[in-house]
N, C-alpha and C. Protein backbone atom coordinates (compact mmCIF):
# COMPACT_ATOMS: atom_id res chain seq x y z
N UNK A 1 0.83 -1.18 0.00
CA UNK A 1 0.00 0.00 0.00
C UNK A 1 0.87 1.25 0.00
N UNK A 2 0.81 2.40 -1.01
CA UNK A 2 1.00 3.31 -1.18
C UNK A 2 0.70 4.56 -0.02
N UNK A 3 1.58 5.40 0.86
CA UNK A 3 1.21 6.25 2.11
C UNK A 3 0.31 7.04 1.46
N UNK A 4 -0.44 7.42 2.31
CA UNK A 4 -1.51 8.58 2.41
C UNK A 4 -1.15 9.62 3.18
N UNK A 5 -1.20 11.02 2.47
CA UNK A 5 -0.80 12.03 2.98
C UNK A 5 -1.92 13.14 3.39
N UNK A 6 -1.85 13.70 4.59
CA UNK A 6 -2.75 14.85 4.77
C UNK A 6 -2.37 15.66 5.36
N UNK A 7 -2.47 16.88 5.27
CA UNK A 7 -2.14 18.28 5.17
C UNK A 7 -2.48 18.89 6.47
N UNK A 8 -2.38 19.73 8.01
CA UNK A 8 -2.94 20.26 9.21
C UNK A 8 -2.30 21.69 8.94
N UNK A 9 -2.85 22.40 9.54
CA UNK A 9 -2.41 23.66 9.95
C UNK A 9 -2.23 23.55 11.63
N UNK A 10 -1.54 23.89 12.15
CA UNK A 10 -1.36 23.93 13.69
C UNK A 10 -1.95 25.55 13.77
N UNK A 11 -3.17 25.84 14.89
CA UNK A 11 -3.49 26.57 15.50
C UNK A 11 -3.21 27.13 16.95
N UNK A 12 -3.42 27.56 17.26
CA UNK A 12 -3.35 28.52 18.42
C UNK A 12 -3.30 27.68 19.58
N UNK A 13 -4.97 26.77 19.62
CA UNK A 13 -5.33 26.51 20.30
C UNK A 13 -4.76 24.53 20.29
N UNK A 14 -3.80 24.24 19.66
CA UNK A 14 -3.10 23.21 19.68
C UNK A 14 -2.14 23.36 20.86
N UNK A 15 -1.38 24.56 20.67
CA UNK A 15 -0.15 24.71 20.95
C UNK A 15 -0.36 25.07 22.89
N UNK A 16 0.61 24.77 23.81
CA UNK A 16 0.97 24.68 25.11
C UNK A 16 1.50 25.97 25.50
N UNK A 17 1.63 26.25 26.80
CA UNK A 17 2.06 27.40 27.62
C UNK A 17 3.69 27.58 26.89
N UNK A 18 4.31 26.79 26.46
CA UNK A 18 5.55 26.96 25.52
C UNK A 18 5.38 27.16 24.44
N UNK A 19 4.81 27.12 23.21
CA UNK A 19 4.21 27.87 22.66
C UNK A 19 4.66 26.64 21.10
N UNK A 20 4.08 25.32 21.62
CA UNK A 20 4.71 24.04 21.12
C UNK A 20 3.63 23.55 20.80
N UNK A 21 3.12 22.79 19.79
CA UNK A 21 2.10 21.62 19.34
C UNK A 21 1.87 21.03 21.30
N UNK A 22 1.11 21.22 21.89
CA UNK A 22 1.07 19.82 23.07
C UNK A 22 0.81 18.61 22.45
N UNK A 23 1.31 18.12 23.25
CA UNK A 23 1.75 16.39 22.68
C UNK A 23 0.41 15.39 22.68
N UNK A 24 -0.60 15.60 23.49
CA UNK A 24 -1.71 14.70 23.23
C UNK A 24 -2.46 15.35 21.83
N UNK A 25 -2.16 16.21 21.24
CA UNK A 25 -2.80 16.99 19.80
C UNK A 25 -1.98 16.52 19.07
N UNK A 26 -0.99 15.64 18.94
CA UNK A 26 -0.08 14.76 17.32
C UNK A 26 -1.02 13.93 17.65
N UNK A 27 -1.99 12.88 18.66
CA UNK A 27 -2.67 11.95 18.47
C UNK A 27 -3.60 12.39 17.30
N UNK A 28 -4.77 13.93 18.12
CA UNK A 28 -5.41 14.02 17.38
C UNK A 28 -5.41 13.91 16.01
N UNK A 29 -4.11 14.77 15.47
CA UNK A 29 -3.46 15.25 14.55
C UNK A 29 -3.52 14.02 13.92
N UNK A 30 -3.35 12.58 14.16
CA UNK A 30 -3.04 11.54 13.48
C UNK A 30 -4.49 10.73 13.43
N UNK A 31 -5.31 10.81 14.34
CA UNK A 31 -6.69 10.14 14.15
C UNK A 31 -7.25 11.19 13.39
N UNK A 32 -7.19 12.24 12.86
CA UNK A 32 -7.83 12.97 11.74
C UNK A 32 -7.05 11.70 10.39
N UNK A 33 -5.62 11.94 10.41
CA UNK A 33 -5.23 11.75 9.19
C UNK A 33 -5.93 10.25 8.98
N UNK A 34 -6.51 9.06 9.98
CA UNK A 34 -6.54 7.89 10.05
C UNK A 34 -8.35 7.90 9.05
N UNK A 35 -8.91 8.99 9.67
CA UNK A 35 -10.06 9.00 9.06
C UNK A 35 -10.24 9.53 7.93
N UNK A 36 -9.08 10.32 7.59
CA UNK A 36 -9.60 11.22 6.02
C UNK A 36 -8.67 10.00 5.21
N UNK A 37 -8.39 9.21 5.50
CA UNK A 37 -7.44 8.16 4.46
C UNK A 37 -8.74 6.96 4.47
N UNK A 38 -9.38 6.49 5.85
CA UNK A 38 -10.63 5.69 5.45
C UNK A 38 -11.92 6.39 4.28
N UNK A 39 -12.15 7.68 4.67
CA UNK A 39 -13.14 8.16 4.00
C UNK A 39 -12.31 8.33 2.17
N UNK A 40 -11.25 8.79 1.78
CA UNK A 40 -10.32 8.66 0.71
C UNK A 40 -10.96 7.26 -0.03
N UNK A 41 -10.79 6.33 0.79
CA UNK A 41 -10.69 4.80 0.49
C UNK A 41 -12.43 4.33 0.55
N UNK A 42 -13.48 5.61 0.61
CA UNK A 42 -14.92 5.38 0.64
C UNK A 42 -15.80 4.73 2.12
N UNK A 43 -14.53 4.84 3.14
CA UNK A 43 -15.34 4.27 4.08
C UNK A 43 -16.01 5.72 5.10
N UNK A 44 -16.89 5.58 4.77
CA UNK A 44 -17.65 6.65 6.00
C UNK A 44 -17.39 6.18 7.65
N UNK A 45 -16.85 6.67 8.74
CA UNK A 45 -16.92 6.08 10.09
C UNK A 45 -18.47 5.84 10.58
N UNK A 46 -19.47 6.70 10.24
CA UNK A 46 -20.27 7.12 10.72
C UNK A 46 -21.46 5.47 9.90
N UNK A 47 -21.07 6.00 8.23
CA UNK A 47 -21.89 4.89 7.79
C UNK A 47 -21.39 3.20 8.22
N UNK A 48 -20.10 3.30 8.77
CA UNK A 48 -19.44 1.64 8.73
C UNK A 48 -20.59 1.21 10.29
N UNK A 49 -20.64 1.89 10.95
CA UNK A 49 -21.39 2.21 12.86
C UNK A 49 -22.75 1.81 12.18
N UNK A 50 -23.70 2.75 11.65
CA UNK A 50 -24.66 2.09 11.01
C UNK A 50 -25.33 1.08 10.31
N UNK A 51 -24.52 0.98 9.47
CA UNK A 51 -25.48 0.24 8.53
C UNK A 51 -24.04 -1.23 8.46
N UNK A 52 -23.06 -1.19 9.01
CA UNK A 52 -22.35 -2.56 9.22
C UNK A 52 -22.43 -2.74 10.82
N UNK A 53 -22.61 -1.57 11.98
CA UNK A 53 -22.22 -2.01 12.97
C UNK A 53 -20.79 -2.22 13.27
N UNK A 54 -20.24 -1.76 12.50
CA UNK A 54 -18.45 -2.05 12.40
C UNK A 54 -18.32 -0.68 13.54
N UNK A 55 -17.01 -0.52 14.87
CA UNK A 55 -16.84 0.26 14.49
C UNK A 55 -14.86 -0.05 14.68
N UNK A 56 -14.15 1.23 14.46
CA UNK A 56 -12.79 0.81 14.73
C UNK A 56 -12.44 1.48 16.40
N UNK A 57 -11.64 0.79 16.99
CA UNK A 57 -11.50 1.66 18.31
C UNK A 57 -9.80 1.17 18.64
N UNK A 58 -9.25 2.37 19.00
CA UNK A 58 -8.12 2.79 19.32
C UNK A 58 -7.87 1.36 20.52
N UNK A 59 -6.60 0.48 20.31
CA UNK A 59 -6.40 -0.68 21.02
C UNK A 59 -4.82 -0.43 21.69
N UNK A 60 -3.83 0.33 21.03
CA UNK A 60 -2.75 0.74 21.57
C UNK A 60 -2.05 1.93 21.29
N UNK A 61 -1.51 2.22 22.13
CA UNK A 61 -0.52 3.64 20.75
C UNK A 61 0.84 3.85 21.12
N UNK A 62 1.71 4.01 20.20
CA UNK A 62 3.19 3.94 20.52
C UNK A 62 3.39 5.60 20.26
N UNK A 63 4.39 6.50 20.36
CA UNK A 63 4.49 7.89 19.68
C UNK A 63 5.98 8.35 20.53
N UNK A 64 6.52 8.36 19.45
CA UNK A 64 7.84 9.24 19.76
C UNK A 64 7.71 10.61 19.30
N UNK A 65 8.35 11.50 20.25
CA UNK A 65 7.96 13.03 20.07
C UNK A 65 9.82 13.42 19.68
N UNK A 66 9.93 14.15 18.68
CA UNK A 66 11.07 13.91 18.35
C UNK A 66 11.57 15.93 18.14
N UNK A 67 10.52 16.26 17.65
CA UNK A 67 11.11 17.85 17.00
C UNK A 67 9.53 18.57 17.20
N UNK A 68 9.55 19.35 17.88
CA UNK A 68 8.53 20.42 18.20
C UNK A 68 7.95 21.57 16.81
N UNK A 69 7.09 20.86 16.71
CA UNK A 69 5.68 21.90 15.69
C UNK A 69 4.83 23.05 16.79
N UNK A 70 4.87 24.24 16.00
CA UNK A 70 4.68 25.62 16.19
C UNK A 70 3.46 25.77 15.98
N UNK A 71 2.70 26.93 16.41
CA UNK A 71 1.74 27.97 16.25
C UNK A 71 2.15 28.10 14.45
N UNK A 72 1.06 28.03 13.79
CA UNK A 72 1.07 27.90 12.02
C UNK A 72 2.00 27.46 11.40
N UNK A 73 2.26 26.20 11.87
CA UNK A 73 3.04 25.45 10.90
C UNK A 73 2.30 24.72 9.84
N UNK A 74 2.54 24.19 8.73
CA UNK A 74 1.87 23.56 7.89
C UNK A 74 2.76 21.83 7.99
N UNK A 75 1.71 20.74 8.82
CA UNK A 75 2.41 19.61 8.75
C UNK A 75 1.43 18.81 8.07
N UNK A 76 2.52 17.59 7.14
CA UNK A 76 2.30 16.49 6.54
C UNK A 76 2.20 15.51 7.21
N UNK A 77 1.26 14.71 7.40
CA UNK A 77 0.34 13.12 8.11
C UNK A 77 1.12 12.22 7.51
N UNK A 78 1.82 11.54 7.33
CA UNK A 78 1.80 10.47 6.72
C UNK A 78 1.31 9.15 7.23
N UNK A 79 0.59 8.24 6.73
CA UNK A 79 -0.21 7.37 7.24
C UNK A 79 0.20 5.90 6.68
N UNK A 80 0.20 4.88 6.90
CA UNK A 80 0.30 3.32 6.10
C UNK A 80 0.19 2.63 7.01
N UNK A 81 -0.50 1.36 6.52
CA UNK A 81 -1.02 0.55 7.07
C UNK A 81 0.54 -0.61 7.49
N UNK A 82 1.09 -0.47 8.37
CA UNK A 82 2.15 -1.46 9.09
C UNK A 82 1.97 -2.96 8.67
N UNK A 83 0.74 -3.65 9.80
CA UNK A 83 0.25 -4.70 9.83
C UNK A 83 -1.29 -4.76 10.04
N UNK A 84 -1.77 -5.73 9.69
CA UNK A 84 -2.82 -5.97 9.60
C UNK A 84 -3.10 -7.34 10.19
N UNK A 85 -4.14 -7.81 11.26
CA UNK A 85 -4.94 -9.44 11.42
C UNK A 85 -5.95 -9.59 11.08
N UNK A 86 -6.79 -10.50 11.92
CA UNK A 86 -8.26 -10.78 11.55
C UNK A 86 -9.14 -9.57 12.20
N UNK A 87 -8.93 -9.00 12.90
CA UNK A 87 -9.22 -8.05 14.01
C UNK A 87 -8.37 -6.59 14.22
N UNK A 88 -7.36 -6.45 13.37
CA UNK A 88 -6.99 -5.37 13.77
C UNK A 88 -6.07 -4.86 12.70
N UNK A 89 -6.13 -3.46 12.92
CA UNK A 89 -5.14 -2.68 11.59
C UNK A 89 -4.04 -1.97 12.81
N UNK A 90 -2.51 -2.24 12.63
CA UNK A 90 -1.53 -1.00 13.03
C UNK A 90 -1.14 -0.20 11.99
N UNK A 91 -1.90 0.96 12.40
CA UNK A 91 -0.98 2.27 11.61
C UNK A 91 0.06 2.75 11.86
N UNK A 92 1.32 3.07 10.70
CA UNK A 92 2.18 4.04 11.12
C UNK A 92 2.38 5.13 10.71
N UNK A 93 2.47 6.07 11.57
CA UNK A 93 2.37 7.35 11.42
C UNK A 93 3.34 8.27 11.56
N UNK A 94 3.67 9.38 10.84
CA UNK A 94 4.53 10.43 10.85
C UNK A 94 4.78 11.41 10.65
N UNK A 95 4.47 12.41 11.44
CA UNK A 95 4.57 13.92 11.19
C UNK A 95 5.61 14.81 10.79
N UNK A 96 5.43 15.65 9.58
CA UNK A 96 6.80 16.20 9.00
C UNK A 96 6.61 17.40 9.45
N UNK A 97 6.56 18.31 9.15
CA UNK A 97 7.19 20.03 9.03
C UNK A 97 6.84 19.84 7.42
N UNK A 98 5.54 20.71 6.74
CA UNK A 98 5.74 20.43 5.35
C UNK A 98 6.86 21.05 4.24
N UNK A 99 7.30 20.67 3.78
CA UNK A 99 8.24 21.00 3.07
C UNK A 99 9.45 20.55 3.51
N UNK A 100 9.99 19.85 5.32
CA UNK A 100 10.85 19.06 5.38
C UNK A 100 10.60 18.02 5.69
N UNK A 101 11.79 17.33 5.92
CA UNK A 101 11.94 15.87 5.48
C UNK A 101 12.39 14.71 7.05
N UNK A 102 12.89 16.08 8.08
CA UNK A 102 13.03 15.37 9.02
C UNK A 102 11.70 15.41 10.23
N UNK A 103 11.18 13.90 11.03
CA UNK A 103 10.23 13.72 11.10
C UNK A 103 10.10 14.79 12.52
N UNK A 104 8.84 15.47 12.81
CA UNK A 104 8.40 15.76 14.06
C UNK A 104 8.14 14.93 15.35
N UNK A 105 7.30 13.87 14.85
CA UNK A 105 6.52 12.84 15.81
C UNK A 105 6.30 11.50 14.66
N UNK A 106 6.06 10.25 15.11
CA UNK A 106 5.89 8.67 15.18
C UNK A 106 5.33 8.15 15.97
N UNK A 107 4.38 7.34 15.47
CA UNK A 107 3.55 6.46 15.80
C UNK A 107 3.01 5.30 15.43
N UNK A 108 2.57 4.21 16.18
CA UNK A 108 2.28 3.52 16.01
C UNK A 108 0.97 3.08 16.68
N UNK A 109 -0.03 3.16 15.91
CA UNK A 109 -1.66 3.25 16.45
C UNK A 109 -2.36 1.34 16.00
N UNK A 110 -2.71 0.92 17.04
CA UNK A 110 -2.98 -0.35 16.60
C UNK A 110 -4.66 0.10 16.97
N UNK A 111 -5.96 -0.31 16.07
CA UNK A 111 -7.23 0.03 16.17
C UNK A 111 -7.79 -1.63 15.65
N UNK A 112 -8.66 -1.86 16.85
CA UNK A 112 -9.42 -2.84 16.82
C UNK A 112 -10.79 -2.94 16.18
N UNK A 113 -10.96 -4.21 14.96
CA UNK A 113 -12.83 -3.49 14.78
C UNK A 113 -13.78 -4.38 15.32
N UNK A 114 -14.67 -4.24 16.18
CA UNK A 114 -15.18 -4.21 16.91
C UNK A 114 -16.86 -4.31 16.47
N UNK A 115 -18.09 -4.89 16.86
CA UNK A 115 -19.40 -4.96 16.98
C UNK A 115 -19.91 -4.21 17.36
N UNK A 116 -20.54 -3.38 16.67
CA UNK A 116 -20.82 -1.66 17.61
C UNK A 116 -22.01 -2.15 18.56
N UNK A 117 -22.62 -3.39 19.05
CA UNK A 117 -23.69 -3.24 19.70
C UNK A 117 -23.38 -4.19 20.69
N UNK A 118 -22.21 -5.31 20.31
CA UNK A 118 -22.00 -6.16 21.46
C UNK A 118 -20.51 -5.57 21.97
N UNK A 119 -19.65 -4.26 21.29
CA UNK A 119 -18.30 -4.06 21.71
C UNK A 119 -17.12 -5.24 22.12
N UNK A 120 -17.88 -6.00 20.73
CA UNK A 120 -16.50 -7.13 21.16
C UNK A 120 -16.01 -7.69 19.82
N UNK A 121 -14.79 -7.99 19.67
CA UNK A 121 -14.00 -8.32 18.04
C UNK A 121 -14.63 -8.96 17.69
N UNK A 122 -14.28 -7.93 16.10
CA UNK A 122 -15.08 -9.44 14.92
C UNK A 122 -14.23 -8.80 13.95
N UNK A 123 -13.86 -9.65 12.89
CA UNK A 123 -13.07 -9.84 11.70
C UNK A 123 -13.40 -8.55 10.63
N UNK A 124 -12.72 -7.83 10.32
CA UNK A 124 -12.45 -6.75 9.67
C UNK A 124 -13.47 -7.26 7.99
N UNK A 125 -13.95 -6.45 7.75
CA UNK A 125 -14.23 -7.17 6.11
C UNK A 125 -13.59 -7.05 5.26
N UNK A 126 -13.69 -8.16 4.24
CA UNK A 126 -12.70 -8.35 3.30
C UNK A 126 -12.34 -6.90 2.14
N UNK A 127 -13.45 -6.75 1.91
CA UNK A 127 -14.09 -5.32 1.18
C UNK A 127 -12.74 -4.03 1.79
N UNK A 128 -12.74 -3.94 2.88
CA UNK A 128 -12.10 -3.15 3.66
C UNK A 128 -10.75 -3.23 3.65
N UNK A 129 -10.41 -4.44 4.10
CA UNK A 129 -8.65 -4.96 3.99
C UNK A 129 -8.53 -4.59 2.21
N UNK A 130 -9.26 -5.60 1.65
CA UNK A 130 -8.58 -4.94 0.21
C UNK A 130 -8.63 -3.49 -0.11
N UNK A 131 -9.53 -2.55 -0.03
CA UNK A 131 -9.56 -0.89 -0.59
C UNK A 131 -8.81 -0.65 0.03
N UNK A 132 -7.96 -1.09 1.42
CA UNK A 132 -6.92 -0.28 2.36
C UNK A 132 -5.85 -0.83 1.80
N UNK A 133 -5.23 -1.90 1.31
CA UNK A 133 -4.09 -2.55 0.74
C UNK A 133 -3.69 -2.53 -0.42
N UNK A 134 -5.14 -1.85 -1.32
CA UNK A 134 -4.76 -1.30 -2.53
C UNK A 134 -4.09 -0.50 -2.83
């Protein structure tokens, strides 16, 4: 699978009494990029909850904080699918500085999918693994 890239502006209201991205906002920063690469790939979050009962839910997260993002910086998401099971996708993730090349933040987001009515694993659909591996 080919990375998926998405684009943030860092605001105001990201940034800490140091005047730094705070560090629980690269999560956010990266569960945006996790959903605009499903919806990319045609999966709605909202329609998968509905009308499959699918939903995905955050199962671990790894994140190295490496180089500090500013008040209006323009950073690049990069997103790819690591590994994959019957039950679960790890993403890896990486935040640039757009236009450079050395990384901000890393991660590693493992998301479980899950029975939205009994909240307990069930096997990813096939439909899904393939449009994401394409």
């Amino acid at each position: 699978m080919t990375d998926f890239l998405w684009l943030i502006r860092v605001y105001y209201e990201d940034t800490d009494s140091g005047g730094v991205v705070y560090y629980a906002n690269y999560l956010k920063f990266m569960e945006r990029a996790r959903t605009e690469m499903l919806r990319h790939k045609g999966f709605e979050q909202d329609r998968l909850r509905e009308e499959d009962q699918l939903l995905f839910v955050v199962r671990a997260v790894e994140m190295d904080l490496l180089q500090p993002a500013r008040f209006n910086d323009r950073l690049r998401v990069k997103t790819r699918i690591a590994d994959s099971t019957r039950t679960s996708l790890t993403f890896a993730q990486t935040i640039y500085r757009d236009g450079e090349e050395k990384p901000l933040c890393s991660g590693r987001i493992r998301v479980a999918c899950i029975d939205a009515q009994r909240w307990k694993p069930v096997a990813i659909p096939q439909q899904i693994i393939q449009e994401l591996m394409a």
